[in-house]
C-alpha atoms as a PDB file:
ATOM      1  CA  UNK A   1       0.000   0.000   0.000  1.00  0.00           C
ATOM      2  CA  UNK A   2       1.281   3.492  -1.035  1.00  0.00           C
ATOM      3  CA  UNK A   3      -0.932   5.290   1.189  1.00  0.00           C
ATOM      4  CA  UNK A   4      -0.263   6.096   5.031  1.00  0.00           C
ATOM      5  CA  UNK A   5      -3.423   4.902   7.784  1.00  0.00           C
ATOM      6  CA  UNK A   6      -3.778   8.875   8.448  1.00  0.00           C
ATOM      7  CA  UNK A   7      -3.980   9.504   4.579  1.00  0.00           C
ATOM      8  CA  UNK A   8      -6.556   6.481   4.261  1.00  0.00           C
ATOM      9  CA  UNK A   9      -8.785   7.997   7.476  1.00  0.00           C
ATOM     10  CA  UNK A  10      -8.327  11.541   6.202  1.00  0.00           C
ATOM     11  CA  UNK A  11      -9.614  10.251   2.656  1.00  0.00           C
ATOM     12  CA  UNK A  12     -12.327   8.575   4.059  1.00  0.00           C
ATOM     13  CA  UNK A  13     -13.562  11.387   6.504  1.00  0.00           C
ATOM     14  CA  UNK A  14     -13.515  13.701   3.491  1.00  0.00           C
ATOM     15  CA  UNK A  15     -15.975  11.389   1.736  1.00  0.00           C
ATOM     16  CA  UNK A  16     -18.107  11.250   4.885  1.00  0.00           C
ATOM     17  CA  UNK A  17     -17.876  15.012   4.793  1.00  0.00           C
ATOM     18  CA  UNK A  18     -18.695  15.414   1.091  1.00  0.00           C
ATOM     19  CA  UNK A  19     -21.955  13.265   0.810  1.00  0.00           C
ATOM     20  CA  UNK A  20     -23.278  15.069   3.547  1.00  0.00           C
ATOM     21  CA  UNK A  21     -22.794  18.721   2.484  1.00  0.00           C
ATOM     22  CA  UNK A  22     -23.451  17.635  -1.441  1.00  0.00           C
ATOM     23  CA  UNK A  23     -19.873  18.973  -2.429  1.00  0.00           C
ATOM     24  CA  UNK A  24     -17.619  16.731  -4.491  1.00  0.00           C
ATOM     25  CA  UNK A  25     -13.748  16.338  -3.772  1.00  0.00           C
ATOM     26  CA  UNK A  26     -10.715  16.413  -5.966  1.00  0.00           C
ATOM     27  CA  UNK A  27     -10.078  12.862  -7.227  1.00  0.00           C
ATOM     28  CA  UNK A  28      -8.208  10.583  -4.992  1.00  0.00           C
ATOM     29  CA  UNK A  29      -6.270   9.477  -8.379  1.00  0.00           C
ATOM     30  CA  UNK A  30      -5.090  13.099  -8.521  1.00  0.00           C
ATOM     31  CA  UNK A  31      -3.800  13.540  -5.283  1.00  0.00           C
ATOM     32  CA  UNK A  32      -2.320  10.343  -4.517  1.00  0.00           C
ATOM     33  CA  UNK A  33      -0.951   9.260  -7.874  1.00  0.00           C
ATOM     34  CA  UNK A  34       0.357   6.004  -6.301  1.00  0.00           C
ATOM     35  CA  UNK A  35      -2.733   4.885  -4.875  1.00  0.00           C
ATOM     36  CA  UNK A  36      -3.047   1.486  -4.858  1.00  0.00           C
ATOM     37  CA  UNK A  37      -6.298  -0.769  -5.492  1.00  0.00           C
ATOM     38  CA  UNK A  38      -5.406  -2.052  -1.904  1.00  0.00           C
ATOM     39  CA  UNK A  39      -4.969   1.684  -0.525  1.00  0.00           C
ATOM     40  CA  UNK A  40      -8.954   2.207  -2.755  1.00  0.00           C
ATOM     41  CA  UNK A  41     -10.512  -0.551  -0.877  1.00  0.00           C
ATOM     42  CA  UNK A  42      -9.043   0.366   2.369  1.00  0.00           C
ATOM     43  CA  UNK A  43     -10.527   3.820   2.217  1.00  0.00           C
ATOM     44  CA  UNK A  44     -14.059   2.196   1.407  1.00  0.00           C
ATOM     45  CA  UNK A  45     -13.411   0.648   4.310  1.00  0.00           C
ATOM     46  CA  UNK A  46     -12.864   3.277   6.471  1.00  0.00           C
ATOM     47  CA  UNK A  47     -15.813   5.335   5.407  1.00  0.00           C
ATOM     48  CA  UNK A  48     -17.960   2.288   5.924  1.00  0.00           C
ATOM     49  CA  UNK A  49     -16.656   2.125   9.461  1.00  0.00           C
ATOM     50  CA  UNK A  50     -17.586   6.004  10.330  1.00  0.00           C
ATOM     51  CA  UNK A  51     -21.281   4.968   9.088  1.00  0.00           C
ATOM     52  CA  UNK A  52     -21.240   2.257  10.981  1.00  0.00           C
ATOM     53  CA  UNK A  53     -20.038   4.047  14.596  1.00  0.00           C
ATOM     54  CA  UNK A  54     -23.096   6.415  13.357  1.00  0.00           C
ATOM     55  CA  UNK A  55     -25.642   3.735  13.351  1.00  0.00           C
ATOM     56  CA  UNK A  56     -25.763   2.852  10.064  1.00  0.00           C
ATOM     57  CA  UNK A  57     -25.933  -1.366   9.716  1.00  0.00           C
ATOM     58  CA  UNK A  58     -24.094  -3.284   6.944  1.00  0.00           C
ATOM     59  CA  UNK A  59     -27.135  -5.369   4.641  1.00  0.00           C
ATOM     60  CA  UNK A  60     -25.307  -6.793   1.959  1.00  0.00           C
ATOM     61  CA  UNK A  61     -22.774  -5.514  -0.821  1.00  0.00           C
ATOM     62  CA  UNK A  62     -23.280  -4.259  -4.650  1.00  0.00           C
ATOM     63  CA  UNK A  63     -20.329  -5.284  -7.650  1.00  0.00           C
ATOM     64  CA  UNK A  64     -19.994  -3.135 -10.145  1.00  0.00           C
ATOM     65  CA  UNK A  65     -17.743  -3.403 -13.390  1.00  0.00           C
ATOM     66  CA  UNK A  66     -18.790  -6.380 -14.754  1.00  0.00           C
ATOM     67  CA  UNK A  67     -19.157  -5.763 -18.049  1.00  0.00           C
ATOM     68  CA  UNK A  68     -15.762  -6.207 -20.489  1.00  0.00           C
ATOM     69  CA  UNK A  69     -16.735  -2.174 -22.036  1.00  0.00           C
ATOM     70  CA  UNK A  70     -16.476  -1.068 -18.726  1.00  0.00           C
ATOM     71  CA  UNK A  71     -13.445  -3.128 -17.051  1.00  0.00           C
ATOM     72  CA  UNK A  72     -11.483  -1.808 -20.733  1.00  0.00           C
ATOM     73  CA  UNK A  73     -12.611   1.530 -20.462  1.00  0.00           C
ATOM     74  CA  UNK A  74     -10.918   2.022 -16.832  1.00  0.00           C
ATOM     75  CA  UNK A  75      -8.070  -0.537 -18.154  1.00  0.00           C
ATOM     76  CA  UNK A  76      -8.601  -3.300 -15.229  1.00  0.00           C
ATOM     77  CA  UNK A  77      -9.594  -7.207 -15.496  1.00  0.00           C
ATOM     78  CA  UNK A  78     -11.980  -7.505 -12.872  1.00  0.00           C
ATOM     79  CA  UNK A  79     -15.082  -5.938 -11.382  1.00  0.00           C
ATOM     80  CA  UNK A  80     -15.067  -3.811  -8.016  1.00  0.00           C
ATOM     81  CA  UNK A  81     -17.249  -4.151  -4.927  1.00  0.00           C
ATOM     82  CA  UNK A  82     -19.069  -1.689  -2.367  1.00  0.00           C
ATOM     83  CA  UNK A  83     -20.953  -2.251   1.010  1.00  0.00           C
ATOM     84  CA  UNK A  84     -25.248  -1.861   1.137  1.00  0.00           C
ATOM     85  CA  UNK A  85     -25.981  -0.497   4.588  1.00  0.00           C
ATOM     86  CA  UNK A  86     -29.697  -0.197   6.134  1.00  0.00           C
ATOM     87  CA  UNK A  87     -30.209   3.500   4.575  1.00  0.00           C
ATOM     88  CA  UNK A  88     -29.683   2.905   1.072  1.00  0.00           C
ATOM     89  CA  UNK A  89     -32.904   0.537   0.671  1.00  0.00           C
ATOM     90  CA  UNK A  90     -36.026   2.495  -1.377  1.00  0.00           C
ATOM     91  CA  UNK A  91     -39.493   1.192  -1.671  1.00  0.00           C
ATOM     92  CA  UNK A  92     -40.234  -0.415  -4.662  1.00  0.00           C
ATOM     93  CA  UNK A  93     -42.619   2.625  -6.057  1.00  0.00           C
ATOM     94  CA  UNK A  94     -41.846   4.532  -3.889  1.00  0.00           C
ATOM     95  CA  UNK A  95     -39.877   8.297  -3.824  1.00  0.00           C
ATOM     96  CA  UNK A  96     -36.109   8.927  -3.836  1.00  0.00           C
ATOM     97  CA  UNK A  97     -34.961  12.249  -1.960  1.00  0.00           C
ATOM     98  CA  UNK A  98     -32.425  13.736  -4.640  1.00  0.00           C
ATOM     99  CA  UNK A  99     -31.926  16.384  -1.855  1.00  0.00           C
ATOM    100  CA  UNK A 100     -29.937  13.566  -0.098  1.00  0.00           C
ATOM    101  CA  UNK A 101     -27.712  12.990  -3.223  1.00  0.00           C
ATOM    102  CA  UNK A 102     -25.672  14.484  -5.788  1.00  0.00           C
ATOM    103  CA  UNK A 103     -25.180  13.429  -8.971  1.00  0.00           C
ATOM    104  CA  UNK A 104     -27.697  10.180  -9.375  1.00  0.00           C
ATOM    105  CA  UNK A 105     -27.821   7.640 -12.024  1.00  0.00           C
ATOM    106  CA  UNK A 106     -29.607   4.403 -12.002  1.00  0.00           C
ATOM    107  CA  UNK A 107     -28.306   0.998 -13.126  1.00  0.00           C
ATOM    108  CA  UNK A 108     -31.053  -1.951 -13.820  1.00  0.00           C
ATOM    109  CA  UNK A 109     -28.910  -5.620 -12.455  1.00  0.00           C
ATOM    110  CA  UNK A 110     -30.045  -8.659 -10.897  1.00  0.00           C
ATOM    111  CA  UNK A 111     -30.477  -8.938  -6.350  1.00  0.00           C
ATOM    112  CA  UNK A 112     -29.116 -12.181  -4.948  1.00  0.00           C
ATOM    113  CA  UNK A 113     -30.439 -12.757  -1.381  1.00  0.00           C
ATOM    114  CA  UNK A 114     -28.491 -15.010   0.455  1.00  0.00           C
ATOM    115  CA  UNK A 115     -30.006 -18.033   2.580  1.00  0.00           C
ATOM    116  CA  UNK A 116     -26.967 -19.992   3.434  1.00  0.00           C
ATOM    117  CA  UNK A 117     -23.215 -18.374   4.443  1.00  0.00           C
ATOM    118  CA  UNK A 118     -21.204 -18.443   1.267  1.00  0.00           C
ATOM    119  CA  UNK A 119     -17.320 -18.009   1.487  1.00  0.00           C
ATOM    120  CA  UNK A 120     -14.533 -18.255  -0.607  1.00  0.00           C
ATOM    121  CA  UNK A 121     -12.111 -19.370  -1.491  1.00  0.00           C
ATOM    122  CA  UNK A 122     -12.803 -21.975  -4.367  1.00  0.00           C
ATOM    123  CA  UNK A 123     -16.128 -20.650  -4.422  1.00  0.00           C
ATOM    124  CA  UNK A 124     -18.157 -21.413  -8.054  1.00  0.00           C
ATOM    125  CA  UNK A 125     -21.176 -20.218  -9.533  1.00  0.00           C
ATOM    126  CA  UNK A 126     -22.654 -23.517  -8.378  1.00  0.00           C
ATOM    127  CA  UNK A 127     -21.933 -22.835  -5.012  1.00  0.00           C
ATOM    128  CA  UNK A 128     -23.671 -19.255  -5.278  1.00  0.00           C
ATOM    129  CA  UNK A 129     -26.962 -21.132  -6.792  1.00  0.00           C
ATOM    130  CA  UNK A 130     -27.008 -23.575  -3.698  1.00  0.00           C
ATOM    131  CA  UNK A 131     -26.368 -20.188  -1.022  1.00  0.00           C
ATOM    132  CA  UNK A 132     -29.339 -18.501  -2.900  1.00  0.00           C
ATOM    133  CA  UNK A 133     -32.996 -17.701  -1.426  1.00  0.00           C
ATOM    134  CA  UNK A 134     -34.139 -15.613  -3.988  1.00  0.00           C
ATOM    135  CA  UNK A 135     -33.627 -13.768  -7.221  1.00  0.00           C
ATOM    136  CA  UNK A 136     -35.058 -10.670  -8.064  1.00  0.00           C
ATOM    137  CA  UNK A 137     -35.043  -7.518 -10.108  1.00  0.00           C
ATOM    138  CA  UNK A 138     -33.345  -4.627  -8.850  1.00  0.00           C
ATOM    139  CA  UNK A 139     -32.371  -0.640  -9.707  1.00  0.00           C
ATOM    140  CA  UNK A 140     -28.901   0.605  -8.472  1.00  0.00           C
ATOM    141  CA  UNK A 141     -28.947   4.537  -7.254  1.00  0.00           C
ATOM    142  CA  UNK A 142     -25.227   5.424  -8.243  1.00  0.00           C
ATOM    143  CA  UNK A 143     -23.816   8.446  -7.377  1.00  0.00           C
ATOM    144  CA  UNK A 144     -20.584  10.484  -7.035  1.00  0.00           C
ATOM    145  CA  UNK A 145     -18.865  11.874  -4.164  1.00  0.00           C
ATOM    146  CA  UNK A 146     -15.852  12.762  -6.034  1.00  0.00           C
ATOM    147  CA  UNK A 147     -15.716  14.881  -9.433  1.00  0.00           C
ATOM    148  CA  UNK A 148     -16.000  12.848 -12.535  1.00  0.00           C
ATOM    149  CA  UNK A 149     -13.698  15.195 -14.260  1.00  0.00           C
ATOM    150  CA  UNK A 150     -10.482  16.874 -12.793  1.00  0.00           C
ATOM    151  CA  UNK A 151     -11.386  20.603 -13.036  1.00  0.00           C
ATOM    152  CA  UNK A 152      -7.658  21.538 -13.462  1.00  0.00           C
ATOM    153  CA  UNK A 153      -6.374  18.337 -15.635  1.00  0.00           C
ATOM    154  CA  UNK A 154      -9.508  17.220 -17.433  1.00  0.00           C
ATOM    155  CA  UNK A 155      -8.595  13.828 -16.061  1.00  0.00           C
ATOM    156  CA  UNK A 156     -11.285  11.626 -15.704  1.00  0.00           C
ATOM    157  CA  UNK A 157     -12.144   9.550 -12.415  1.00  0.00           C
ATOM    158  CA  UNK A 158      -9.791   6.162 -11.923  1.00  0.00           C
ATOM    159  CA  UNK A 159     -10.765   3.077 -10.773  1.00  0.00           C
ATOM    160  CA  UNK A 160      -9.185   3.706  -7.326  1.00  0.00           C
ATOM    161  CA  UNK A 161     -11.388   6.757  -7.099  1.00  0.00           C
ATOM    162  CA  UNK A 162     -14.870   4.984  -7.591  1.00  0.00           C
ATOM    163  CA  UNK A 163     -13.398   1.768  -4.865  1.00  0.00           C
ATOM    164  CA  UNK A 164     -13.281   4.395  -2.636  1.00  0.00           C
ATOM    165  CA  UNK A 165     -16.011   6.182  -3.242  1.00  0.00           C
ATOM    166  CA  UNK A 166     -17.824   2.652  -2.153  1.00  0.00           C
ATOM    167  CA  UNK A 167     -18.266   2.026  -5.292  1.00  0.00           C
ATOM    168  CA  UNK A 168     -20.152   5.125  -6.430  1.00  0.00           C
ATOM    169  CA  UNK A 169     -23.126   3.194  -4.709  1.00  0.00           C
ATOM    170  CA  UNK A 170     -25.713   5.225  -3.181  1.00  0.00           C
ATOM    171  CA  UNK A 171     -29.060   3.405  -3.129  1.00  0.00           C
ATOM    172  CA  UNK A 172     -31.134   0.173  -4.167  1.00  0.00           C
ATOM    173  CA  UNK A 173     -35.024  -0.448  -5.173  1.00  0.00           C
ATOM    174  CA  UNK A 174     -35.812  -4.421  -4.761  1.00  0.00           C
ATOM    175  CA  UNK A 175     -39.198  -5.361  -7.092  1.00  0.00           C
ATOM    176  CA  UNK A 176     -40.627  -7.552  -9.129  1.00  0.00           C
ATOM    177  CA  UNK A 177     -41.039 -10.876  -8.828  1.00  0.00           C
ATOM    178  CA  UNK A 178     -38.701 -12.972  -6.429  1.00  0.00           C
ATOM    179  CA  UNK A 179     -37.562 -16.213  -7.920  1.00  0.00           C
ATOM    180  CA  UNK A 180     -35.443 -19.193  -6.817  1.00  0.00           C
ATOM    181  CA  UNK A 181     -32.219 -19.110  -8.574  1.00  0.00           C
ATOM    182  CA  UNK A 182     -33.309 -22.881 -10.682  1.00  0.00           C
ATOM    183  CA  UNK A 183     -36.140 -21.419 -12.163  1.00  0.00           C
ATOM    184  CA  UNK A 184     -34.908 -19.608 -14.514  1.00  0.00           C
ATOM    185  CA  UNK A 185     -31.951 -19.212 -16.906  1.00  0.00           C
ATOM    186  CA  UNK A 186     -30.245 -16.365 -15.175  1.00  0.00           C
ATOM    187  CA  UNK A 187     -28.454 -15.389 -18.252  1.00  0.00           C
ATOM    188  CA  UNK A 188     -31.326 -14.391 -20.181  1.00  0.00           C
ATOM    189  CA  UNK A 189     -33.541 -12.096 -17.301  1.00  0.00           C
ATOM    190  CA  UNK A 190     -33.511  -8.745 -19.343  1.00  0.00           C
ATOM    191  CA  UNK A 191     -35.347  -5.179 -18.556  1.00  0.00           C
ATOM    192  CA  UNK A 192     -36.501  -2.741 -20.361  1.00  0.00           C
ATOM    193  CA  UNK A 193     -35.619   0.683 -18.382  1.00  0.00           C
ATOM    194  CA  UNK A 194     -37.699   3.596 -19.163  1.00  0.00           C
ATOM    195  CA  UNK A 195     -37.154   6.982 -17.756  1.00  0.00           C
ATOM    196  CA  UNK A 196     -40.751   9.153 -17.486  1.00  0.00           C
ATOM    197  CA  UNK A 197     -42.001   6.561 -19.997  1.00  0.00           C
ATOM    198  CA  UNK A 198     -39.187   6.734 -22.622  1.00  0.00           C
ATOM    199  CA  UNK A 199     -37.335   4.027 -23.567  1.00  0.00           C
ATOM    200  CA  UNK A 200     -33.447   4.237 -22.537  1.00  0.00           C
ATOM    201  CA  UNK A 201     -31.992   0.897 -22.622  1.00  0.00           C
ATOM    202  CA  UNK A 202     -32.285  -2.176 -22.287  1.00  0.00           C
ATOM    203  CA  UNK A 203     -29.694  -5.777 -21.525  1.00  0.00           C
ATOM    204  CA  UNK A 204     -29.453  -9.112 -20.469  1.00  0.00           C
ATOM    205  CA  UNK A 205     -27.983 -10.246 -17.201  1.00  0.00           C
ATOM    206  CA  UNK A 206     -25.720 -12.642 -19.143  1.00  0.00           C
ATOM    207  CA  UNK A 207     -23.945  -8.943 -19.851  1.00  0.00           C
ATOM    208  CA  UNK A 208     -22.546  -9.720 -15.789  1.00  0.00           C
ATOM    209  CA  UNK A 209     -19.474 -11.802 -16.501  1.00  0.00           C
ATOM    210  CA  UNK A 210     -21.765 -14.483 -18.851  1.00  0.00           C
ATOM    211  CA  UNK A 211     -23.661 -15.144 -15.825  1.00  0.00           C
ATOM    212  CA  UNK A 212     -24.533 -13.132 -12.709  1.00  0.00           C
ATOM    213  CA  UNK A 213     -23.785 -15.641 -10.490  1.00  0.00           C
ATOM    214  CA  UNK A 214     -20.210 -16.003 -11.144  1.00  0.00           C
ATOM    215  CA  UNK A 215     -20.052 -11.888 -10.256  1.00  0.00           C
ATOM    216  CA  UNK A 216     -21.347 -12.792  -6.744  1.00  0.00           C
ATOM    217  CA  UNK A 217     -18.962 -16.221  -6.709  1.00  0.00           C
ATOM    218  CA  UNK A 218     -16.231 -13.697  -7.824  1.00  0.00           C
ATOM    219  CA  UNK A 219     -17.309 -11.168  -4.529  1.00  0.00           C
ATOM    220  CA  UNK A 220     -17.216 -14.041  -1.901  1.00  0.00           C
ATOM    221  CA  UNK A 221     -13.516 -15.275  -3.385  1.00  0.00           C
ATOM    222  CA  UNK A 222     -12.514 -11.416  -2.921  1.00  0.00           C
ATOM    223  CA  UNK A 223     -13.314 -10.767   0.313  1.00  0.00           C
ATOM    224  CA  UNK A 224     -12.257 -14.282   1.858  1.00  0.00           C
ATOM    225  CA  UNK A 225      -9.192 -13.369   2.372  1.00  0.00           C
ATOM    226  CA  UNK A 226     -10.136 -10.424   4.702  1.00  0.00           C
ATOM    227  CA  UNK A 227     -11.925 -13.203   7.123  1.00  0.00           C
ATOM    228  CA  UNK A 228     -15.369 -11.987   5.318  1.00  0.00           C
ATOM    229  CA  UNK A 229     -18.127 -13.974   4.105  1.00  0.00           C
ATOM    230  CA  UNK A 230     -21.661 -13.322   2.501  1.00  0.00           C
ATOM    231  CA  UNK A 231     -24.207 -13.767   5.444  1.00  0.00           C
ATOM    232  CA  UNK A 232     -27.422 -15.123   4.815  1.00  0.00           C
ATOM    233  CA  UNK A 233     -30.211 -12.485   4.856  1.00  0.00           C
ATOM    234  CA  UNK A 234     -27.656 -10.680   2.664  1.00  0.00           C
ATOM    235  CA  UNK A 235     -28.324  -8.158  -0.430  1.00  0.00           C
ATOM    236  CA  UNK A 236     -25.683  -8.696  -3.376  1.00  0.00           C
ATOM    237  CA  UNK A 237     -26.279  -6.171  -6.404  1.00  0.00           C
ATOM    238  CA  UNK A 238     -24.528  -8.627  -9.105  1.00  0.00           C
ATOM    239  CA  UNK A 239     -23.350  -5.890 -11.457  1.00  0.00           C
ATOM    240  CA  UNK A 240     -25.607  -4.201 -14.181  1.00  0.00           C
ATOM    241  CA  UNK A 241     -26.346  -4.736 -17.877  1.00  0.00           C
ATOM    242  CA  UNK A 242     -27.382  -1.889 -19.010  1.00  0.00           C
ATOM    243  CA  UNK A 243     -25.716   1.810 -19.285  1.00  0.00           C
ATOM    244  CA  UNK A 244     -26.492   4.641 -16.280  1.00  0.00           C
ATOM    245  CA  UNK A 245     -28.984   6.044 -17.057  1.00  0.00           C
ATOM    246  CA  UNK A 246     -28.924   9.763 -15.619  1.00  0.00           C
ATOM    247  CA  UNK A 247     -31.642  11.111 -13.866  1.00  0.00           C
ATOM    248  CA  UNK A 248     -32.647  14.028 -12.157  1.00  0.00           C
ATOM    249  CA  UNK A 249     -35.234  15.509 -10.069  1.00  0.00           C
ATOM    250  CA  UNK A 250     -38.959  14.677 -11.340  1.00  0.00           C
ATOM    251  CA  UNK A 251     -37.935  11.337 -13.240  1.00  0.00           C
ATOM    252  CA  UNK A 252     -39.101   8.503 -12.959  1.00  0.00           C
ATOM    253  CA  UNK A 253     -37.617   5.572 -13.396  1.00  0.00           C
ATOM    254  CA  UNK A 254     -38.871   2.002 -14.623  1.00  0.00           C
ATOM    255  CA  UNK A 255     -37.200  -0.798 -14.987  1.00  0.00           C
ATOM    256  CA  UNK A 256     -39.748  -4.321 -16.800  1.00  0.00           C
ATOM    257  CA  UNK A 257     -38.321  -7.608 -16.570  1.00  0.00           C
ATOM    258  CA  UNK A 258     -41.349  -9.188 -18.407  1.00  0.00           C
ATOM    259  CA  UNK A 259     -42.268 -12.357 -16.690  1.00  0.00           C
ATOM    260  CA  UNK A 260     -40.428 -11.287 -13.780  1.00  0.00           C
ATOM    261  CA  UNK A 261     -42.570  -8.080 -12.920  1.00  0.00           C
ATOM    262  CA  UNK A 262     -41.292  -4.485 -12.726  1.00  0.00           C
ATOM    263  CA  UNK A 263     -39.404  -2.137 -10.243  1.00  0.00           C
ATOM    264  CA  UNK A 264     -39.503   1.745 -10.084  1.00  0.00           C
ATOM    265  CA  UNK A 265     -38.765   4.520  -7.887  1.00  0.00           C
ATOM    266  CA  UNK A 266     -39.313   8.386  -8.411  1.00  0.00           C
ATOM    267  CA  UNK A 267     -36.749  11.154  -7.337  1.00  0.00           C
ATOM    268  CA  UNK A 268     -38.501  13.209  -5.595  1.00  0.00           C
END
């Protein structure tokens, strides 16, 4: 790690400090320019540990990058992961404060809810299927405590930037229909996301590493090393398929997985 502890908690109190007064910070990437992916993570970790002493409880995690345009466009191999605590979780239908946020955009993926402990290493995506309750449709709220753009360099944000921004995560919207994880061919549950009734894009989970399963095999490998596990009762975003889709105060935002019923939320 190129990054000192007081550098890590000083990073991570700035986040803290930026998604509560709605003001971005200068990229990490920018001011530590030999941040590590190890140094990235640790700050997440940090951050998630203020939250925590503040009350906030850990419910599951969210991977993102799983797609091979994205992981080439930030020039990595493999996805990232952030932490789901108890304040993040919107009402399928129901409103979204954008007071409370910054810059939101919503990403349409697949929830895994854990019934059995699943932990790595060696773990497969047959191992995730056995570990799984339920299945169901979800909408990531992403959003960006740290400027997308360098105001000075024009540099755009870094993967170590959006690890430690907890993955840019900000909120999730569980819907539809919940499913067991045999009854359907993962790979080809696809949405159609509209925003205020316009079509904006649409994917197939099989866009999540072939099969969104082997994202949330991929998470529990990750984080065995650190002694960590996925609990059952756990949320696990898988990764999206389709594009953000930005958004803004007064949208709303629909997500139809045919068969598999709908989710939405409105920002409010």
């Amino acid at each position: 790690m190129a990054l000192s502890s007081n550098d890590i908690k000083s990073a991570a109190e700035r986040l803290h400090q930026a998604e509560k007064s709605h003001t971005q910070i200068r990229q990490l990437s920018q001011e530590f320019p030999a941040i590590t992916i190890a140094d990235a993570y640790a700050i997440q970790t940090a951050w998630i540990e203020i939250k925590c002493a503040e009350g906030r409880v850990v419910k599951g995690h969210k991977i993102g990058l799983t797609s091979k345009a994205m992981q080439s466009a930030l020039n990595i191999d493999e996805p990232d992961s952030g932490v789901l605590l108890d304040d993040m979780f919107f009402a399928d239908g129901g409103l979204v404060p954008t007071e409370r946020f910054i810059a939101t955009r919503v990403e349409a993926e697949l929830a895994f809810i854990m019934g059995k402990r699943l932990e790595g290493p060696n773990c497969t995506l047959f191992d995730v299927l056995n570990a799984t309750e339920f299945v169901v449709p979800a909408l990531e709220i992403l959003d960006t405590r740290i400027q997308r753009v360098d105001p000075e360099t024009n540099a755009t944000r870094k993967i170590f930037d959006t690890i430690a921004d907890n993955a840019a995560n900000a909120g999730i919207v569980l819907g539809g229909r919940p499913l067991r994880p045999l009854d359907a061919d993962l790979r080809w549950i696809g949405a159609l996301c509209y925003r205020n009734g316009q079509l904006e894009e649409t994917g197939l989970a099989a866009g999540v590493l072939n099969h969104p399963a082997t994202a949330v095999a991929w998470l529990a490998n990750k984080i065995a090393p650190l002694g960590l596990a996925l609990e059952p009762g756990q949320v696990v975003l898988a990764g999206s398929f389709i594009r953000p889709i930005e958004t803004r105060k007064g949208d709303t935002i629909q997500a139809d997985y045919g068969p598999y019923g709908t989710v939405s939320c409105y920002f409010a």
